[in-house]
Protein backbone atom coordinates (compact mmCIF):
# COMPACT_ATOMS: atom_id res chain seq x y z
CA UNK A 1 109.79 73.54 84.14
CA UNK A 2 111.99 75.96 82.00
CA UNK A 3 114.91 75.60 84.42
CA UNK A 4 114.36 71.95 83.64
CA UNK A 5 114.68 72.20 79.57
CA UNK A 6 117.36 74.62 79.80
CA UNK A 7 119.68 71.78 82.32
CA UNK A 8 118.44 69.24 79.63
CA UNK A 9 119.68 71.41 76.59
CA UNK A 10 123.05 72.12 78.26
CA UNK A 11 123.21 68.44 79.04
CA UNK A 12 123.06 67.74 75.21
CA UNK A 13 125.13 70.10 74.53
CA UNK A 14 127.72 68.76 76.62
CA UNK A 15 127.54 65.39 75.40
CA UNK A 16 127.52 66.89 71.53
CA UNK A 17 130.40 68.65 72.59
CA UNK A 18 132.14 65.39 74.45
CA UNK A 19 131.34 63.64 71.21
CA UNK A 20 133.24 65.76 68.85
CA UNK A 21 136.12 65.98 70.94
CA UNK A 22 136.68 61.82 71.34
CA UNK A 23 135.62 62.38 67.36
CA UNK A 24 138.69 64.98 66.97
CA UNK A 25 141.07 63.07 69.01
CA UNK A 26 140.68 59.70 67.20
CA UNK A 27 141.13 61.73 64.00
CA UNK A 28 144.08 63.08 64.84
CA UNK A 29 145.65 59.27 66.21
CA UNK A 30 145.96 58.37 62.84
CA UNK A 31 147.91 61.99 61.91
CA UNK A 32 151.72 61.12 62.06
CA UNK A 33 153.24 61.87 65.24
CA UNK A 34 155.16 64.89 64.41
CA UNK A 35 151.95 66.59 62.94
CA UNK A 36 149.90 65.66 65.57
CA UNK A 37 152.58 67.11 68.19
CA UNK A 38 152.59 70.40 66.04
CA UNK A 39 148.72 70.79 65.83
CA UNK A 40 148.28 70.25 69.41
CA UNK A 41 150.98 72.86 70.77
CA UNK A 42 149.38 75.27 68.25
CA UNK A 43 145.67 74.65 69.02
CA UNK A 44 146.04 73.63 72.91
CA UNK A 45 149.29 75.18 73.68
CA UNK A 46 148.76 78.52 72.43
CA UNK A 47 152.26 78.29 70.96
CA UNK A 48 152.57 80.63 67.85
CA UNK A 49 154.49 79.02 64.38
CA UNK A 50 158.07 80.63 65.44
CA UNK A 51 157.65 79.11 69.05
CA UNK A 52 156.95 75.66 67.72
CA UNK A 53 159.53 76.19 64.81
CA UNK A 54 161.94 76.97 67.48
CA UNK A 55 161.00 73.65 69.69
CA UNK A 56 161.56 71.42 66.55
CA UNK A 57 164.30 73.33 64.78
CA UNK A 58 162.18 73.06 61.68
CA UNK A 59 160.96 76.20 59.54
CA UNK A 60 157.86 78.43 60.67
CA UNK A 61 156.71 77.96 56.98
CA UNK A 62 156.79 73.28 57.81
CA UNK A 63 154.90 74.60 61.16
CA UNK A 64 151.97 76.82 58.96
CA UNK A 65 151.63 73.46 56.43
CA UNK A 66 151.56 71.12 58.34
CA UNK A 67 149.01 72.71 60.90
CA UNK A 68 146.79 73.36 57.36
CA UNK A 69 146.93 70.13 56.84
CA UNK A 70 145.81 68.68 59.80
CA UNK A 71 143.17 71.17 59.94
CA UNK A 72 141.76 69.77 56.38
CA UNK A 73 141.44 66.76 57.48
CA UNK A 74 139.84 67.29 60.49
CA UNK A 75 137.21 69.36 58.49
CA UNK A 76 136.96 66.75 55.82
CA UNK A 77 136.25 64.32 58.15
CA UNK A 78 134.03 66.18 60.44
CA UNK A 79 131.91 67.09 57.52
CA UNK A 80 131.91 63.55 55.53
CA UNK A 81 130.94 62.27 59.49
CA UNK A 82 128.07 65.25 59.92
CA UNK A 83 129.63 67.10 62.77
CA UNK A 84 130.51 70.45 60.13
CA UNK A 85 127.67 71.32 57.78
């Protein structure tokens, strides 16, 4: 029986999890292009600011903003939506 919850309470958990990651990813469709690219080789590509900067030829300083502001967003949203309390 406890084997049982516990499978049931990781099964939840997965689809919580599932959830907020379709949730993240439509969030960050309507991010411009450029952002979106920078997030996602900083948060999924391990890539540090100066890596990225020196991908895009753009400033590590553009990099640190922009990521910040993607990140904002994705917390507003997240917490307007109930996913962040």
């Amino acid at each position: 029986m406890e084997d049982s919850l516990k499978s049931e309470d990781r099964h939840h958990e997965r689809m919580v999890a599932d959830e907020l990651n379709r949730k993240i990813y439509t969030i960050l469709e309507t991010v411009d292009p450029e952002s979106r690219s920078i997030f996602l080789m900083h948060k999924e590509g391990g890539m540090n600011y100066d890596e990225i900067a020196g991908n895009l030829a753009i400033s590590a300083r553009t990099i640190r903003r922009r990521i910040k502001v993607v990140t904002e967003m994705l917390y507003d949203t997240l917490s307007k939506e109930g996913f962040i309390s």
